[in-house]
C-alpha atoms as a PDB file:
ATOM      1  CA  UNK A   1      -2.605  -5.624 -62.044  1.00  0.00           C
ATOM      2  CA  UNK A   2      -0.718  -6.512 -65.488  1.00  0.00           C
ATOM      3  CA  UNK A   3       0.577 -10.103 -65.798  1.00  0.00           C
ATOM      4  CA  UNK A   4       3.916 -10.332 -64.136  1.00  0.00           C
ATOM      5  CA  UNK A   5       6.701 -12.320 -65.770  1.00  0.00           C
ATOM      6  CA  UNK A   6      10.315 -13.347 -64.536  1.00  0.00           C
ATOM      7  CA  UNK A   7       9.306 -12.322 -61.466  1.00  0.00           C
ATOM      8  CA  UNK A   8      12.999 -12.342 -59.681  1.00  0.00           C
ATOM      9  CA  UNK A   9      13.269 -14.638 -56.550  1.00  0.00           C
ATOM     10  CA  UNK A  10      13.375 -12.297 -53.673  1.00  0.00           C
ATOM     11  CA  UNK A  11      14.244 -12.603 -50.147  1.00  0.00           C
ATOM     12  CA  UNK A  12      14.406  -9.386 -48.305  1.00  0.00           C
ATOM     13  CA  UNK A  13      11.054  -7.235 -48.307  1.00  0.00           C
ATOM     14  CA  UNK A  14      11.427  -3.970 -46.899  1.00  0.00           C
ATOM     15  CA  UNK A  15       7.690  -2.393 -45.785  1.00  0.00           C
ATOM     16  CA  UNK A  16       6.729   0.991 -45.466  1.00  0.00           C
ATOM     17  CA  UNK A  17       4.481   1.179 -42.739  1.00  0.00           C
ATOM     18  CA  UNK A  18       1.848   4.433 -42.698  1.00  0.00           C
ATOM     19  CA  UNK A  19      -1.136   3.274 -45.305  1.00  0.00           C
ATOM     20  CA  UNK A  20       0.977   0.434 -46.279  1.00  0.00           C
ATOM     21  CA  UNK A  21       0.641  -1.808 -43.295  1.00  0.00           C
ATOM     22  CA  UNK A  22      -1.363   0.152 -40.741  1.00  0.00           C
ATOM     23  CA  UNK A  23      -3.846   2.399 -41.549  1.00  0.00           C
ATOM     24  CA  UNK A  24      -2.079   6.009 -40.876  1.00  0.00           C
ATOM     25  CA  UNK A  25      -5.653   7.793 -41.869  1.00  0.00           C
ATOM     26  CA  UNK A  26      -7.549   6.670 -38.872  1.00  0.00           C
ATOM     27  CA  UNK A  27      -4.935   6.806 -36.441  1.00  0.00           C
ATOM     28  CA  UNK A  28      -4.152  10.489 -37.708  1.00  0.00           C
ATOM     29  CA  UNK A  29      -8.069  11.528 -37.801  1.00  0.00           C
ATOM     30  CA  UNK A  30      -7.959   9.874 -33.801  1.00  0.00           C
ATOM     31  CA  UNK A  31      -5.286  11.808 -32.852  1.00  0.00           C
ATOM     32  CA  UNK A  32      -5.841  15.094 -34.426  1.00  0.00           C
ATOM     33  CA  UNK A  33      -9.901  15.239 -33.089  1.00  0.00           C
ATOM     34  CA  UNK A  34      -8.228  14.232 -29.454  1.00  0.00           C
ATOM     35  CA  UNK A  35      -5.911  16.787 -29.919  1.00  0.00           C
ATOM     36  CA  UNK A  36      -8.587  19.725 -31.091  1.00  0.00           C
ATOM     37  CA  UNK A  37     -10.573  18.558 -27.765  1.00  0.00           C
ATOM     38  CA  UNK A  38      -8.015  18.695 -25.721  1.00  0.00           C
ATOM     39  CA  UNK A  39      -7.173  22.488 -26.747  1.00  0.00           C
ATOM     40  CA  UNK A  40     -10.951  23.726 -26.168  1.00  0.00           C
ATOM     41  CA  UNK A  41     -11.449  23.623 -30.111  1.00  0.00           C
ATOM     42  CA  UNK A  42     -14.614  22.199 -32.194  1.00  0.00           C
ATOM     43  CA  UNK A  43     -13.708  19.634 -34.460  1.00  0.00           C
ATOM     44  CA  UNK A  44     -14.489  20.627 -38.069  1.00  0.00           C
ATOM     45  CA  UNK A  45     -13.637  18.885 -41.511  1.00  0.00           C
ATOM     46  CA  UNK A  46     -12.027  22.143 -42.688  1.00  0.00           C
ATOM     47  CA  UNK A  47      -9.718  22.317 -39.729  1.00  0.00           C
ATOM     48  CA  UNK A  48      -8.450  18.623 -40.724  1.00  0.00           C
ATOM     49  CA  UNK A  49      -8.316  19.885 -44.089  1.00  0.00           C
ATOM     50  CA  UNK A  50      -6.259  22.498 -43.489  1.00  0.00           C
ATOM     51  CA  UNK A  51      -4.230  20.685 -41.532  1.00  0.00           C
ATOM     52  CA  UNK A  52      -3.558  17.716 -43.671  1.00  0.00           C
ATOM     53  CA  UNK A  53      -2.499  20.449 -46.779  1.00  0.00           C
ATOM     54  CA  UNK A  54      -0.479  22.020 -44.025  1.00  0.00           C
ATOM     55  CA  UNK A  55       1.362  18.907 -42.703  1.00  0.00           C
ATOM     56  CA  UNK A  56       2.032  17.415 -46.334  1.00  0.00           C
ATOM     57  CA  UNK A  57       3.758  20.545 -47.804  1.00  0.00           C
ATOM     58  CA  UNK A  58       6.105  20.644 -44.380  1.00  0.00           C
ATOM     59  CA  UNK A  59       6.887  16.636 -45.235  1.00  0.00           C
ATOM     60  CA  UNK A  60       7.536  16.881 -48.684  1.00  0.00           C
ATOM     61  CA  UNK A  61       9.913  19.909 -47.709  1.00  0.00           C
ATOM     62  CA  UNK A  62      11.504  16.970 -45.616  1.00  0.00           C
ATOM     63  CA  UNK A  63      11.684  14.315 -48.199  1.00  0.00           C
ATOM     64  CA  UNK A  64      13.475  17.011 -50.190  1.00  0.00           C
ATOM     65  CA  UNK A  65      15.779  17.963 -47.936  1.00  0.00           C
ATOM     66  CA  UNK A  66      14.681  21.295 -47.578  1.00  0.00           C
ATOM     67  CA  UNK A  67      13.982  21.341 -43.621  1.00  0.00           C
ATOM     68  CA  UNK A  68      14.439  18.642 -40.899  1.00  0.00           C
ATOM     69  CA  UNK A  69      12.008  15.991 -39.393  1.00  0.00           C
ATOM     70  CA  UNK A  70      12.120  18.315 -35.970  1.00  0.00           C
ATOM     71  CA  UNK A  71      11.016  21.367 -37.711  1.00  0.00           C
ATOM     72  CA  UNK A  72       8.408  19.693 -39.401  1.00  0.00           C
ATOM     73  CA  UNK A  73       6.877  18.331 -36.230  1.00  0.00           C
ATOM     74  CA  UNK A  74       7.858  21.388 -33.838  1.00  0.00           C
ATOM     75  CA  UNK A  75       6.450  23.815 -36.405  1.00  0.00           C
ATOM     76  CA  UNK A  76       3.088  22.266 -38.056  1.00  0.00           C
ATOM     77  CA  UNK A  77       1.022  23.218 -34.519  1.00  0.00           C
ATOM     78  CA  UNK A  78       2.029  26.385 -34.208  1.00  0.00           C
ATOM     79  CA  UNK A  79       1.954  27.468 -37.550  1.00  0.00           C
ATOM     80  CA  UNK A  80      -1.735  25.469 -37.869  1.00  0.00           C
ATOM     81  CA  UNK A  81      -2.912  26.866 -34.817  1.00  0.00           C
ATOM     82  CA  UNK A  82      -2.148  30.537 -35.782  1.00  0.00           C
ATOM     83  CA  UNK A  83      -4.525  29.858 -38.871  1.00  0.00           C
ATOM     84  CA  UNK A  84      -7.337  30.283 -35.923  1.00  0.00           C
ATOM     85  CA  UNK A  85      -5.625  32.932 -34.165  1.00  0.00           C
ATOM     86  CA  UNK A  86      -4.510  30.473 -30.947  1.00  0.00           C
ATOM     87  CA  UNK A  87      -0.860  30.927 -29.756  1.00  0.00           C
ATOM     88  CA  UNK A  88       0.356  27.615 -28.869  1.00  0.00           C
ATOM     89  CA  UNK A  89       3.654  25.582 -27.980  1.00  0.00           C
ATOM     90  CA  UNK A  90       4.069  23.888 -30.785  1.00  0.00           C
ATOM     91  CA  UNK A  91       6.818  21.078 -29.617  1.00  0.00           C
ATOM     92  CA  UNK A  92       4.129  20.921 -26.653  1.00  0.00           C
ATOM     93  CA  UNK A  93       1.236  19.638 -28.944  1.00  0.00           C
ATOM     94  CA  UNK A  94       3.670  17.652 -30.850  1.00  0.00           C
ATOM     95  CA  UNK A  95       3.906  15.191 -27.922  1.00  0.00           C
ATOM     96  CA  UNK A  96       0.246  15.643 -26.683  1.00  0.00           C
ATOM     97  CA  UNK A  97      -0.363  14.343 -30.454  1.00  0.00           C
ATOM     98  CA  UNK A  98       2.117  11.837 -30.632  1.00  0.00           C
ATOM     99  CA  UNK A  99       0.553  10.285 -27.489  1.00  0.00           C
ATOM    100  CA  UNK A 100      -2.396  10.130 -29.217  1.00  0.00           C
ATOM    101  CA  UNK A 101      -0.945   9.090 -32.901  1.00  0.00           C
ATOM    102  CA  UNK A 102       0.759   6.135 -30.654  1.00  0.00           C
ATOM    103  CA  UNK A 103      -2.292   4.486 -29.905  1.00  0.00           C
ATOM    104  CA  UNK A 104      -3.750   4.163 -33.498  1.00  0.00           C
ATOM    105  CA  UNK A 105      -2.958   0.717 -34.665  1.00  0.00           C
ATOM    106  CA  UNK A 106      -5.730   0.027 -36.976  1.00  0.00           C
ATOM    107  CA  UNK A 107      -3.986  -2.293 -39.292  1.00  0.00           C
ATOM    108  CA  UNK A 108      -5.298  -2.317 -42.833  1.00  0.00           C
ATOM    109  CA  UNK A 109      -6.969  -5.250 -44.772  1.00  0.00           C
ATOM    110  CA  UNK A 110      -5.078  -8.305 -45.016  1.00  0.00           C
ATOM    111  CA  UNK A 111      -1.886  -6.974 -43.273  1.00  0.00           C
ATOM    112  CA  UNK A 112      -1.753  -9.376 -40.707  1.00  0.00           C
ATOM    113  CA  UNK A 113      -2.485 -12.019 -42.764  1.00  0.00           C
ATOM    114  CA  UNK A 114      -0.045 -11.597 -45.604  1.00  0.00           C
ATOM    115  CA  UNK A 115       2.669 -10.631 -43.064  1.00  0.00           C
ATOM    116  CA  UNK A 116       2.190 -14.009 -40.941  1.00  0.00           C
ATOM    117  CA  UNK A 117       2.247 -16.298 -43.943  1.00  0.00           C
ATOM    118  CA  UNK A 118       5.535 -14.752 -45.609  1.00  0.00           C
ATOM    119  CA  UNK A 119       7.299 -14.626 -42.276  1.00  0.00           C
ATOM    120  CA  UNK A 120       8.652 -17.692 -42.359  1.00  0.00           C
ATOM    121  CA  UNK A 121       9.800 -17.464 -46.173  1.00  0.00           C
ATOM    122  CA  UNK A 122      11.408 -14.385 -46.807  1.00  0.00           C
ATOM    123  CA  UNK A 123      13.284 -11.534 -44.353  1.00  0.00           C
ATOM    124  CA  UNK A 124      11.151  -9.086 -43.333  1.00  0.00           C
ATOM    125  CA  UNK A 125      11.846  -5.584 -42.489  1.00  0.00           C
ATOM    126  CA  UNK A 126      10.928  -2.075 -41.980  1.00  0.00           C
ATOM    127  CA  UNK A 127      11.528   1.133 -43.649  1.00  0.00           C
ATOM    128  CA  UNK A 128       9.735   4.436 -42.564  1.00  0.00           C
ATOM    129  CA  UNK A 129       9.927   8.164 -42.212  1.00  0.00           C
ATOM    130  CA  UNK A 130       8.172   8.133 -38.963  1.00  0.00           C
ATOM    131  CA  UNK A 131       9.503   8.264 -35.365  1.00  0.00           C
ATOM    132  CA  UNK A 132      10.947   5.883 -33.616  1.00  0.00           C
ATOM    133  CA  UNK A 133       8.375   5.367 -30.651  1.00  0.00           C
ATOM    134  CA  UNK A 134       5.596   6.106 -31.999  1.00  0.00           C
ATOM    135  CA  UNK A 135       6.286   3.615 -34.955  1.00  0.00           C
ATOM    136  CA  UNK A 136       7.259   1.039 -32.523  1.00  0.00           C
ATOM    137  CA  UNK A 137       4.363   1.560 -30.507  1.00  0.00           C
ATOM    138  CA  UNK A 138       2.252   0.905 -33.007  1.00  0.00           C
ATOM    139  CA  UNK A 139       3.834  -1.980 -34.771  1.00  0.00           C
ATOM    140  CA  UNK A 140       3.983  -3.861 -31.391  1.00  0.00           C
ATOM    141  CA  UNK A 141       0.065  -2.859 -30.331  1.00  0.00           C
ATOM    142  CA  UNK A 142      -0.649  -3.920 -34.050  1.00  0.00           C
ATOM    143  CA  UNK A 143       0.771  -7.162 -32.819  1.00  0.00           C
ATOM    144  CA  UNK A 144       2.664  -7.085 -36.420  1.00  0.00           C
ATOM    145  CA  UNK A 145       6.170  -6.348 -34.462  1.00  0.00           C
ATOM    146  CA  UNK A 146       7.289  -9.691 -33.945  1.00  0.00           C
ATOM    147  CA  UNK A 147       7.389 -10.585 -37.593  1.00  0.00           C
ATOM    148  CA  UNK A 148      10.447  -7.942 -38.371  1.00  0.00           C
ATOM    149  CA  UNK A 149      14.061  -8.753 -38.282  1.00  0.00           C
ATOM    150  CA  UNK A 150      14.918  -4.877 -37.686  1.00  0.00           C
ATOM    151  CA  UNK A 151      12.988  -1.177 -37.658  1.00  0.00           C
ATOM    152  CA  UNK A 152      14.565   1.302 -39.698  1.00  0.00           C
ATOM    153  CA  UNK A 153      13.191   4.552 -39.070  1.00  0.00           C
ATOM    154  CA  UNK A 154      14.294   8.038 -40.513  1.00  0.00           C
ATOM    155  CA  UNK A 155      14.352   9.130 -37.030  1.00  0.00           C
ATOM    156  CA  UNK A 156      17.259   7.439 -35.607  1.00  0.00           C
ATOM    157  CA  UNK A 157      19.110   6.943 -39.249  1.00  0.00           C
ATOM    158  CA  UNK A 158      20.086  10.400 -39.901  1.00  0.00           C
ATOM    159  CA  UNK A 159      18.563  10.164 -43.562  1.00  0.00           C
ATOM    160  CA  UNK A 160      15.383  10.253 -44.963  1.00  0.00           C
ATOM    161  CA  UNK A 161      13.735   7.825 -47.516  1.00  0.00           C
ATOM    162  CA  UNK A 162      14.030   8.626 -50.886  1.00  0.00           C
ATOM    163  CA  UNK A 163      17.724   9.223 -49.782  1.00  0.00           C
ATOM    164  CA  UNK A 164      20.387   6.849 -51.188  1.00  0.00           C
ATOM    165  CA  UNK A 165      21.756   7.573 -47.946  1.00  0.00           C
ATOM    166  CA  UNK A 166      19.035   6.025 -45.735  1.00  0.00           C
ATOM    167  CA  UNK A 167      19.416   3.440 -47.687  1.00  0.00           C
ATOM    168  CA  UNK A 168      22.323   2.609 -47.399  1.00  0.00           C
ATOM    169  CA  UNK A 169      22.398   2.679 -43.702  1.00  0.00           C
ATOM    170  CA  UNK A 170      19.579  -0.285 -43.702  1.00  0.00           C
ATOM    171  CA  UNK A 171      21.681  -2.529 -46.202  1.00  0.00           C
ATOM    172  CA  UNK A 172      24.767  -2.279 -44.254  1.00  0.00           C
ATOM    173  CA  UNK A 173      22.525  -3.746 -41.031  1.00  0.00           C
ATOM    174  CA  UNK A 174      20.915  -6.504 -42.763  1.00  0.00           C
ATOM    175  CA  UNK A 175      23.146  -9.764 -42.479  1.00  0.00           C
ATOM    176  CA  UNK A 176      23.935 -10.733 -46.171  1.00  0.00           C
ATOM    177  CA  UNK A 177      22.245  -8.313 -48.332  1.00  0.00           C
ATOM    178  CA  UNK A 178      22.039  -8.920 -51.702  1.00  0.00           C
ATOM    179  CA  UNK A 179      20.096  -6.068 -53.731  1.00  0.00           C
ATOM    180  CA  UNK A 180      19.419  -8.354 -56.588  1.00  0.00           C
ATOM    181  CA  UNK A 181      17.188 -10.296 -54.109  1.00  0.00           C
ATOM    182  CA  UNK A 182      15.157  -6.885 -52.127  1.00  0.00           C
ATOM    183  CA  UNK A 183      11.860  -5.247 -52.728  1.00  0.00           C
ATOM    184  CA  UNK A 184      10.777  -2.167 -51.435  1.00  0.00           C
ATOM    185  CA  UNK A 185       6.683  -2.512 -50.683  1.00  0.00           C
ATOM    186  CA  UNK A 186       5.178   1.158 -50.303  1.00  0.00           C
ATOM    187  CA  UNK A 187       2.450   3.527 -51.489  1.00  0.00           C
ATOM    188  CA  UNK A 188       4.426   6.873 -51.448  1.00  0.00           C
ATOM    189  CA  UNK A 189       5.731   7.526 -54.894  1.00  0.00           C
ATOM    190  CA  UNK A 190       8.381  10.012 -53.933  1.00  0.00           C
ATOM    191  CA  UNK A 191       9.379   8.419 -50.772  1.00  0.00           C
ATOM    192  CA  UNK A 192       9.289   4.223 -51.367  1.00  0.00           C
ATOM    193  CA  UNK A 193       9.079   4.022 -55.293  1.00  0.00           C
ATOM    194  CA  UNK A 194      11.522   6.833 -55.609  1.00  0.00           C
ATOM    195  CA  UNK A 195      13.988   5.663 -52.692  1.00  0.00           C
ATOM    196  CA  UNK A 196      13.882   2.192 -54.209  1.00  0.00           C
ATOM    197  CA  UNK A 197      14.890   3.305 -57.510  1.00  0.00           C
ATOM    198  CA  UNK A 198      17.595   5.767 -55.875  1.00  0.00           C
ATOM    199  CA  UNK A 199      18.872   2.423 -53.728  1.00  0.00           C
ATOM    200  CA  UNK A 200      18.901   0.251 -56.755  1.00  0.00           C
ATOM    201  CA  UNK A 201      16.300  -2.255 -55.649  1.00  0.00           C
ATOM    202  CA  UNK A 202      13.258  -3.300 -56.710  1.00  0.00           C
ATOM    203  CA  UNK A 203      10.137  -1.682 -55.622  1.00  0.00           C
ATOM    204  CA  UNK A 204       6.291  -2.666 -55.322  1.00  0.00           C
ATOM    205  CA  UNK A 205       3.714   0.099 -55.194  1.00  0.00           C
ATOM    206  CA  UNK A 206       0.619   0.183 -53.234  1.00  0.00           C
ATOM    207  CA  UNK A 207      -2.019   1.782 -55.387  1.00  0.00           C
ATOM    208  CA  UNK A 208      -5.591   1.636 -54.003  1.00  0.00           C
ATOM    209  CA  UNK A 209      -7.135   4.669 -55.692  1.00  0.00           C
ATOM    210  CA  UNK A 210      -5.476   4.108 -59.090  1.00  0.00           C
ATOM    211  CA  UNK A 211      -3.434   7.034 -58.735  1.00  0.00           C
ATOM    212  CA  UNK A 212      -1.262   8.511 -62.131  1.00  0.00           C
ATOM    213  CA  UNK A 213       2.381   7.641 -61.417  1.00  0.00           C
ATOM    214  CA  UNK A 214       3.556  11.339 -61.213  1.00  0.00           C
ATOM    215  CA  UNK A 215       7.202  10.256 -61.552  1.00  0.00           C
ATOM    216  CA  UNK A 216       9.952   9.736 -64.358  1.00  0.00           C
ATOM    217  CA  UNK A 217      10.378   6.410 -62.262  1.00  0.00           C
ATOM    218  CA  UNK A 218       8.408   3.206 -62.895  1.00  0.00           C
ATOM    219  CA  UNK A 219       7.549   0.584 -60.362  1.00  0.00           C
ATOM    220  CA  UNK A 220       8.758  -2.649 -60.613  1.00  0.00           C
ATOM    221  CA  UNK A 221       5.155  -3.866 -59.925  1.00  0.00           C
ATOM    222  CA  UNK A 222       2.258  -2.294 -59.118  1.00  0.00           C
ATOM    223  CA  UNK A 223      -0.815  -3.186 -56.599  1.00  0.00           C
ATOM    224  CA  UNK A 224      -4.202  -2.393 -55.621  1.00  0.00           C
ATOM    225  CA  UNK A 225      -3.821  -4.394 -52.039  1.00  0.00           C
ATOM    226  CA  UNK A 226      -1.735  -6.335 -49.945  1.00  0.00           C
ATOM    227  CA  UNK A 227      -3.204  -9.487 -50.867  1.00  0.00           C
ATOM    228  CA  UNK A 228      -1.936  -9.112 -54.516  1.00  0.00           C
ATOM    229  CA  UNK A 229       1.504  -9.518 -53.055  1.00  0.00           C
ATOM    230  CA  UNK A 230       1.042 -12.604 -52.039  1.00  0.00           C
ATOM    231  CA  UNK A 231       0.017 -13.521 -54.995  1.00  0.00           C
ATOM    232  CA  UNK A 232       3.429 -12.256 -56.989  1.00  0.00           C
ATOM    233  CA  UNK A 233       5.581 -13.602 -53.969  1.00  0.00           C
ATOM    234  CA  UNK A 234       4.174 -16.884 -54.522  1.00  0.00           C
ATOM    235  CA  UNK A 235       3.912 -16.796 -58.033  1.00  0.00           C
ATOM    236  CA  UNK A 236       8.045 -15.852 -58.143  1.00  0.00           C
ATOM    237  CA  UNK A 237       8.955 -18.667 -55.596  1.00  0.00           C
ATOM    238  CA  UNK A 238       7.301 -21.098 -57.840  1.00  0.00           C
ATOM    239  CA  UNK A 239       8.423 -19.680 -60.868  1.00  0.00           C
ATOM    240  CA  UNK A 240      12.107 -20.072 -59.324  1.00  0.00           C
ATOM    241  CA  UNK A 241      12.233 -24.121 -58.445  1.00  0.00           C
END
């Protein structure tokens, strides 16, 4: 990570959760092989494949406005299931697989850590695009619930992160927001580094691969794990006294 200067003296974080705090890979691969079982079907890498192409294109549609969170989750069974010629319910499976996507808490390296030594420093909070009791499910099986002044989920705001909008609707619920003093901590480009910039906060991206920044939009700071937050939190709290 490049040297960080003037880092500003924050005091609300706002986490994404999915491959930011838990890890959203293993809980999806757990779900999606329970889910193949439980409909008779041999689980293949191809089918997850397929499935994962599948399932981004119908988000990104989301993030852009172009179709709503319950067509995206009503719709990617069926349409994924006709790929194999198998008729299915699609709002059905969505539940089945929710069931299942509710028990994968596997929280990624350092998570718990970082989160239970900045608790008592700054406000935590969180931001996602998931659902509301599945995400809550998680976070409080994760054990990492507790540590969160508020959920914010896309679910029960109306909006969507990178929307202004959903936004918005978090600042106006956090007691004494200042954006001057928020970071956004993600490792979605279009949905945290994007809605950060479109909110007019700060943002922190999470980039473990070393991914290309695909956007017009740079991040504030950039990270290859959670531990390096630390690291820049502590580094601005002692740079402010």
């Amino acid at each position: 990570m490049e040297e960080v200067r003037d880092v500003k003296k924050y005091q609300t974080l706002l986490f994404d959760v999915d491959d930011t705090l838990l890890d959203f890979a293993a809980a999806e691969d757990q779900a999606f092989r329970l889910l193949l079982q439980e409909q008779g079907v041999s689980y293949k890498e191809e089918w997850k494949r397929q499935y994962q192409q599948l399932n981004q294109g119908l988000w990104k549609s989301f993030e852009a406005g172009g179709i709503t969170r319950d067509e995206v989750v009503n719709t990617r069974f069926t349409l994924f299931f006709e790929k194999m010629g198998k008729k299915v319910d699609g709002a059905l499976l969505e539940q089945s697989y929710r069931e299942y996507l509710g028990e994968g808490n596997q929280l990624l390296d350092g998570a718990m850590d970082l989160i239970a030594k900045i608790s008592n420093h700054f406000d935590l909070y969180i931001v996602t695009n998931g659902m509301s009791a599945t995400q809550e499910k998680r976070l409080k099986s994760s054990g990492l619930y507790p540590f969160f002044k508020a959920i914010f989920v896309s679910e029960d705001t109306g909006y969507q992160k990178p929307m202004k909008e959903f936004f918005d609707y978090c600042f106006d619920r956090i007691p004494s927001f200042n954006k001057e003093t928020a970071l956004i901590i993600g490792d979605s480009l279009s949905a945290d580094i994007q809605g950060g910039h479109n909110a007019g906060i700060d943002t922190c991206w999470i980039n473990p691969l070393k991914m290309d920044n695909s956007l017009d939009v740079q991040p504030t700071y950039e990270i290859a794990k959670l531990e390096e937050l630390f690291l820049l939190l502590k580094r601005e709290k002692q740079s402010s006294h």
